[in-house]
C-alpha atoms as a PDB file:
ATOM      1  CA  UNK A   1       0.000   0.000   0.000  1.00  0.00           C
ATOM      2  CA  UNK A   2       1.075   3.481  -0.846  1.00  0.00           C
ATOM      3  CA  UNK A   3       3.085   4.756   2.152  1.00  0.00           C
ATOM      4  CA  UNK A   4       1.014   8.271   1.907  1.00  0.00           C
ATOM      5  CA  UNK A   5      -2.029   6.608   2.105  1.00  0.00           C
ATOM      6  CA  UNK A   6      -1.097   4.553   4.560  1.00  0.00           C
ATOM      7  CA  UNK A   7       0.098   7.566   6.468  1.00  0.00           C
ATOM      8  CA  UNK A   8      -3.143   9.284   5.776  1.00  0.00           C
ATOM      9  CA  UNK A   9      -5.104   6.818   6.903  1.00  0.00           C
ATOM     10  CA  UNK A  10      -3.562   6.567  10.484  1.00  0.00           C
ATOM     11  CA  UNK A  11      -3.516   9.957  11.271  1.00  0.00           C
ATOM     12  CA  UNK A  12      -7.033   9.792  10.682  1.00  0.00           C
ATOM     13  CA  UNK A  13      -7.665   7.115  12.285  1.00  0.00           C
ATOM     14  CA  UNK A  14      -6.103   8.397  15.673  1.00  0.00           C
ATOM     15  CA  UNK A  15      -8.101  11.953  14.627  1.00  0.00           C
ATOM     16  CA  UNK A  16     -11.484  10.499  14.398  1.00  0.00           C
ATOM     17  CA  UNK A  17     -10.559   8.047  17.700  1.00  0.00           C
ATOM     18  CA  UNK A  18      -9.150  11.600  19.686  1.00  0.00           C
ATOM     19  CA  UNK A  19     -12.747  13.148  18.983  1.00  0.00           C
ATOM     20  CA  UNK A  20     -14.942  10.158  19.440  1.00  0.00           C
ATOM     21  CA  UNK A  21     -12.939   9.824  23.253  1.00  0.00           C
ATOM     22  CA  UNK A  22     -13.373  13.637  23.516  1.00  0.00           C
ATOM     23  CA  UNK A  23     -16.979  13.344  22.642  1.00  0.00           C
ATOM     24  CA  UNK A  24     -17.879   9.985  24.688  1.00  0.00           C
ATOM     25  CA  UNK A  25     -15.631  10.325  27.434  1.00  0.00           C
ATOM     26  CA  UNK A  26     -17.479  12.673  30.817  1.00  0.00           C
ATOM     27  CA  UNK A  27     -14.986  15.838  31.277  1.00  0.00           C
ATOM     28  CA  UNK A  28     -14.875  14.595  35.009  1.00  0.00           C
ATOM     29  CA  UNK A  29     -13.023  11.591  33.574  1.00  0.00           C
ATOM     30  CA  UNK A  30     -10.400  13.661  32.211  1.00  0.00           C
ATOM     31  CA  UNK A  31      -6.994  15.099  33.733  1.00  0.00           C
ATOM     32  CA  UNK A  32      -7.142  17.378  36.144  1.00  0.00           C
ATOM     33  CA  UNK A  33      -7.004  20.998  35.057  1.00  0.00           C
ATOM     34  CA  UNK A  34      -3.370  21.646  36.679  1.00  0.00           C
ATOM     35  CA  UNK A  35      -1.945  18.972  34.133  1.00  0.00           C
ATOM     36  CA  UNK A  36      -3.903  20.031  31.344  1.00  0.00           C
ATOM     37  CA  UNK A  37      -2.567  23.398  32.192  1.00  0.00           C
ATOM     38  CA  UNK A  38       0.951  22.709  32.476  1.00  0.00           C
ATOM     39  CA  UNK A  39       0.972  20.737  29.360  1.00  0.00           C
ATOM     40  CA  UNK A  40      -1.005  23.493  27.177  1.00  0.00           C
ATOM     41  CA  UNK A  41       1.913  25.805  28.442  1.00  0.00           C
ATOM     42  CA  UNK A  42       4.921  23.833  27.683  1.00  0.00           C
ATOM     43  CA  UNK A  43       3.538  22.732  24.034  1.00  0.00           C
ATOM     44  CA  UNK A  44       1.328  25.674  22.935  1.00  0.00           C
ATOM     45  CA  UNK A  45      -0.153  24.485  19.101  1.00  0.00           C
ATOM     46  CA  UNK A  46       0.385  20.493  19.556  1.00  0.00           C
ATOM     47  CA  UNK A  47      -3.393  20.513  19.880  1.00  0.00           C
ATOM     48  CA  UNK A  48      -4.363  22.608  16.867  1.00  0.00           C
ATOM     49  CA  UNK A  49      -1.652  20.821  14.694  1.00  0.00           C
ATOM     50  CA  UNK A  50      -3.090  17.281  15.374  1.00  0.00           C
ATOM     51  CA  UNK A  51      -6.289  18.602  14.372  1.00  0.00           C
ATOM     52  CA  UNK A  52      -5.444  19.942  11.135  1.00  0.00           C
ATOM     53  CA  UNK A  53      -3.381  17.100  10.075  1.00  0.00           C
ATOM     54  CA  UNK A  54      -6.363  15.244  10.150  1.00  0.00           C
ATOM     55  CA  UNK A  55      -7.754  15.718   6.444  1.00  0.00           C
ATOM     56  CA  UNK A  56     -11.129  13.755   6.310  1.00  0.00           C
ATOM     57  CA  UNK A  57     -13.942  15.137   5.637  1.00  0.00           C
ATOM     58  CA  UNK A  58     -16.577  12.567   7.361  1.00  0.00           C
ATOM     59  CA  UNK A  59     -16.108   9.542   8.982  1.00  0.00           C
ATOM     60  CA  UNK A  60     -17.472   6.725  11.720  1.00  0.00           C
ATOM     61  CA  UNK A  61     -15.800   5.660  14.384  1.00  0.00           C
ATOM     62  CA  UNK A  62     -16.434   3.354  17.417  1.00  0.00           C
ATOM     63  CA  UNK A  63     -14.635   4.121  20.952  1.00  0.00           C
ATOM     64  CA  UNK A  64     -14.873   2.687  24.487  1.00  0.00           C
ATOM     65  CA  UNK A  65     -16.679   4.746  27.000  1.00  0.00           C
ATOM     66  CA  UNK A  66     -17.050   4.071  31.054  1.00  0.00           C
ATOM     67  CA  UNK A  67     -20.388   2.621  29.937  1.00  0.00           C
ATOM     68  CA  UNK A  68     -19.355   0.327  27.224  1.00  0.00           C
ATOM     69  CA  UNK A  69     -18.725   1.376  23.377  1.00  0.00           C
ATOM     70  CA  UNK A  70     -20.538   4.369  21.160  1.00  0.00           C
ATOM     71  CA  UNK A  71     -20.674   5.317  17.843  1.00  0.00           C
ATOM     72  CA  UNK A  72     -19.475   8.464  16.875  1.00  0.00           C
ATOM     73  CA  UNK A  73     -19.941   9.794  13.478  1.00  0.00           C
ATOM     74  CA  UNK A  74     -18.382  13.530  12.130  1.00  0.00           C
ATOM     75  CA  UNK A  75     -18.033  15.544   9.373  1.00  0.00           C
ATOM     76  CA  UNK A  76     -16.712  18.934   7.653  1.00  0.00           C
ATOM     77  CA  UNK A  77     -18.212  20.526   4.476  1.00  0.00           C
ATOM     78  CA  UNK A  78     -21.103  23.410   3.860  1.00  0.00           C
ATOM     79  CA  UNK A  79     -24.142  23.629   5.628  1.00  0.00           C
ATOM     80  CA  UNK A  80     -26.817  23.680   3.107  1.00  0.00           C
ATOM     81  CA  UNK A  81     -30.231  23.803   4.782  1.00  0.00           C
ATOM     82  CA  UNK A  82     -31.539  24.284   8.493  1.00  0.00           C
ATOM     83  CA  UNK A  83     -34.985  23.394   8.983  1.00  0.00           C
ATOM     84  CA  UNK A  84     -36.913  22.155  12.333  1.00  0.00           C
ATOM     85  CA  UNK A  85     -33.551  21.211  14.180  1.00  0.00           C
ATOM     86  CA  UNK A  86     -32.116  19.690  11.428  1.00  0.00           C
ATOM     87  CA  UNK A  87     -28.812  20.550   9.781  1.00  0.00           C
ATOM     88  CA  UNK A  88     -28.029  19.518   6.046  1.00  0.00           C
ATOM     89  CA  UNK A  89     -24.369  19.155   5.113  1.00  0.00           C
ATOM     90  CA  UNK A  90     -22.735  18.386   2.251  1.00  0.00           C
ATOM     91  CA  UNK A  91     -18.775  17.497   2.297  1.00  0.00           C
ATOM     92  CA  UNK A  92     -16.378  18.450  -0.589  1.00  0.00           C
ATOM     93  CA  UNK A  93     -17.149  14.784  -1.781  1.00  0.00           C
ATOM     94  CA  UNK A  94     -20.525  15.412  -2.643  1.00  0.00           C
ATOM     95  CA  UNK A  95     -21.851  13.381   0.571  1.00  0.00           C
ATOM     96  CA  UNK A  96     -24.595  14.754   2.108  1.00  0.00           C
ATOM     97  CA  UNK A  97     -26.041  13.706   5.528  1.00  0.00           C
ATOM     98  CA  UNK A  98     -28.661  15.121   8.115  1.00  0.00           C
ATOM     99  CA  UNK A  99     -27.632  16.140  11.347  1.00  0.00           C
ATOM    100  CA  UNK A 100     -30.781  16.465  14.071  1.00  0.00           C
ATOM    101  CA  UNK A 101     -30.022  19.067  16.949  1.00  0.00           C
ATOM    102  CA  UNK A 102     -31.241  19.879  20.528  1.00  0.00           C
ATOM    103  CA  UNK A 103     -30.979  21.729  23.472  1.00  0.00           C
ATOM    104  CA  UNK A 104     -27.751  20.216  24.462  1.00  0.00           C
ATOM    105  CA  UNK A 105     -26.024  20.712  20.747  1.00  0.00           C
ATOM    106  CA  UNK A 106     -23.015  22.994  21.761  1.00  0.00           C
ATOM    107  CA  UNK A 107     -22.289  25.564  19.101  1.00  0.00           C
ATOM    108  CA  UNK A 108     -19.029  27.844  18.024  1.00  0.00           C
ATOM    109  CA  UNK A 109     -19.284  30.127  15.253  1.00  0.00           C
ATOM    110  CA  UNK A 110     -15.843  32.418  14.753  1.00  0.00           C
ATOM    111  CA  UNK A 111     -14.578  31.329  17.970  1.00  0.00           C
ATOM    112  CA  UNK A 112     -17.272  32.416  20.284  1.00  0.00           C
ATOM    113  CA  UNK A 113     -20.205  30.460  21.358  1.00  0.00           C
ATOM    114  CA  UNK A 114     -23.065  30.554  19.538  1.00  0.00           C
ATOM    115  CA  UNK A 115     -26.490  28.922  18.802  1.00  0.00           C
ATOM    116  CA  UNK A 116     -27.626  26.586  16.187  1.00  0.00           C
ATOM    117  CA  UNK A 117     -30.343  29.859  14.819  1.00  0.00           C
ATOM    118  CA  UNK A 118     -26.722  31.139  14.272  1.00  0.00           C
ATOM    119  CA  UNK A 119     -25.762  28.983  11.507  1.00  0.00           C
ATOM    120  CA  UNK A 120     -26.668  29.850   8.226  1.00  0.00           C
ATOM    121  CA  UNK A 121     -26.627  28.472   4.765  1.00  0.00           C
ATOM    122  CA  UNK A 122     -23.187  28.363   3.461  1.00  0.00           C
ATOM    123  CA  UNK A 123     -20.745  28.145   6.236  1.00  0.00           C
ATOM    124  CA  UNK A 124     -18.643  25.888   6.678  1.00  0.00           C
ATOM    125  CA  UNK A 125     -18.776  23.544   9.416  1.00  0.00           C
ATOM    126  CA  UNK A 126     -17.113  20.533  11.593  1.00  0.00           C
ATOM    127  CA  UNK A 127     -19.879  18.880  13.200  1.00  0.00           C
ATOM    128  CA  UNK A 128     -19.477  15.883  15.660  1.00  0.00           C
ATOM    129  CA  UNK A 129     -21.602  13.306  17.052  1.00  0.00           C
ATOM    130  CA  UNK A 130     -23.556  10.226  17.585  1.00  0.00           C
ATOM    131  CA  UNK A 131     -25.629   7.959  15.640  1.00  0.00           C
ATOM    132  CA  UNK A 132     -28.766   6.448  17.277  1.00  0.00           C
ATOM    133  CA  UNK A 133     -31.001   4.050  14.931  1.00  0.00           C
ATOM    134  CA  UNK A 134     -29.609   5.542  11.738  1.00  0.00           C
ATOM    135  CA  UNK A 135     -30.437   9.782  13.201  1.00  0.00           C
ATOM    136  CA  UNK A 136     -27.062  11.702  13.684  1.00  0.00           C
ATOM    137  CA  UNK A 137     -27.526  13.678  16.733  1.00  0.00           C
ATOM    138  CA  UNK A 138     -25.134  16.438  16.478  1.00  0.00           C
ATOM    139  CA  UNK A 139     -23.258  17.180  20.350  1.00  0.00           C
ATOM    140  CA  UNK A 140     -21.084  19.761  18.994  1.00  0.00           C
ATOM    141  CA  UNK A 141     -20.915  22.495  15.814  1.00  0.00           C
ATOM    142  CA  UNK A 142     -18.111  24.251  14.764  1.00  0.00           C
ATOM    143  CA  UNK A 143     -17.965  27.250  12.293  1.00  0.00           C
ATOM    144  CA  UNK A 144     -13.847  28.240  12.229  1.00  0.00           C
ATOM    145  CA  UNK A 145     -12.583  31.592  12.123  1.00  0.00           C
ATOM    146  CA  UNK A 146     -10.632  30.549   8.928  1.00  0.00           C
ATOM    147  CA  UNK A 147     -11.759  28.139   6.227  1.00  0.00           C
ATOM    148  CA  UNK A 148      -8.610  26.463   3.966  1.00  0.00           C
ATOM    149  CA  UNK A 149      -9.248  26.757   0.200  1.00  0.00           C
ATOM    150  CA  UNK A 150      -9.128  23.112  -0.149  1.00  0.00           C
ATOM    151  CA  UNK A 151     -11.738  22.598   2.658  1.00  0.00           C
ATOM    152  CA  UNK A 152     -13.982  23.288  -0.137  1.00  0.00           C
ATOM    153  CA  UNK A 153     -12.883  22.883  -3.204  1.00  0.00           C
ATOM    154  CA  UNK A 154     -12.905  19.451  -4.708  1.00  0.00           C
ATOM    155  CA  UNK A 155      -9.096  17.818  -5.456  1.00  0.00           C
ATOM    156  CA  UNK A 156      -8.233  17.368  -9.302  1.00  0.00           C
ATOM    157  CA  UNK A 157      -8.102  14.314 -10.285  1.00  0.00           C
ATOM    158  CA  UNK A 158      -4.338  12.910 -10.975  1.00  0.00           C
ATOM    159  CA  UNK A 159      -3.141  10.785 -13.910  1.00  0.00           C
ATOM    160  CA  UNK A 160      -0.690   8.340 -12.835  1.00  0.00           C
END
């Protein structure tokens, strides 16, 4: 197997495991602020770097939880419909899915928190969470500050 996909594939493989165990895991479960503290301080960026290594743009993933295993399901690309809770997106790929949201869907918008009435048509969004009987239930929304070109732009094809 090519050694860049390979590559590719692992990093998002521990990407899409990091979030699911972010997602699943209580934040009582987690270090204790001190250590996350110290570590933030002695490797500012190691955080945001792992995250935009990660260049998938939707994906499934099943992690361990204190109460046994859970789906988690994610994906970036344009929002192209709200209506009655529910959030249409549509990745670079051309995949669309339906996310449902509630009152406990956690929303950032340019940094700041937001609400899902926030969100409009046309921006672009990471959106994480789980998947019940076949309904993505959307936990958290993310609208960056920034949006890379190629977040949205579809890759030529290569001849080779």
């Amino acid at each position: 197997m090519n050694k860049k996909i390979l590559g590719g594939v692992s990093a998002l493989a521990v990407g899409v495991v990091g979030t699911g165990v972010y997602l699943a895991v209580p934040a009582s479960a987690g270090p204790s602020p001190s250590t996350t503290t110290k570590a933030a301080k002695q490797h500012p960026g190691h955080r945001a770097r792992r995250v935009r290594a990660v260049r998938g743009i939707h994906g499934q993933a099943t992690v361990r939880t204190k109460k046994g295993f859970a789906q988690v399901d994610w994906q970036r690309g344009t929002l192209t419909a709200t209506s009655g809770g529910t959030l249409s997106v549509r990745s670079v790929d051309g995949t669309t899915w339906q996310w449902k949201t509630d009152g406990t869907t956690k929303v950032r918008k340019d940094g700041a928190k937001s609400a899902v009435s926030k969100l409009a048509s046309g921006d672009f969004v990471v959106i994480l969470g789980r998947d019940a009987s076949g309904a993505r239930t959307a936990n958290r929304v993310v609208v960056p500050k920034k949006v890379p070109a190629k977040a949205t732009t579809s890759p030529t094809p290569s001849h080779g």
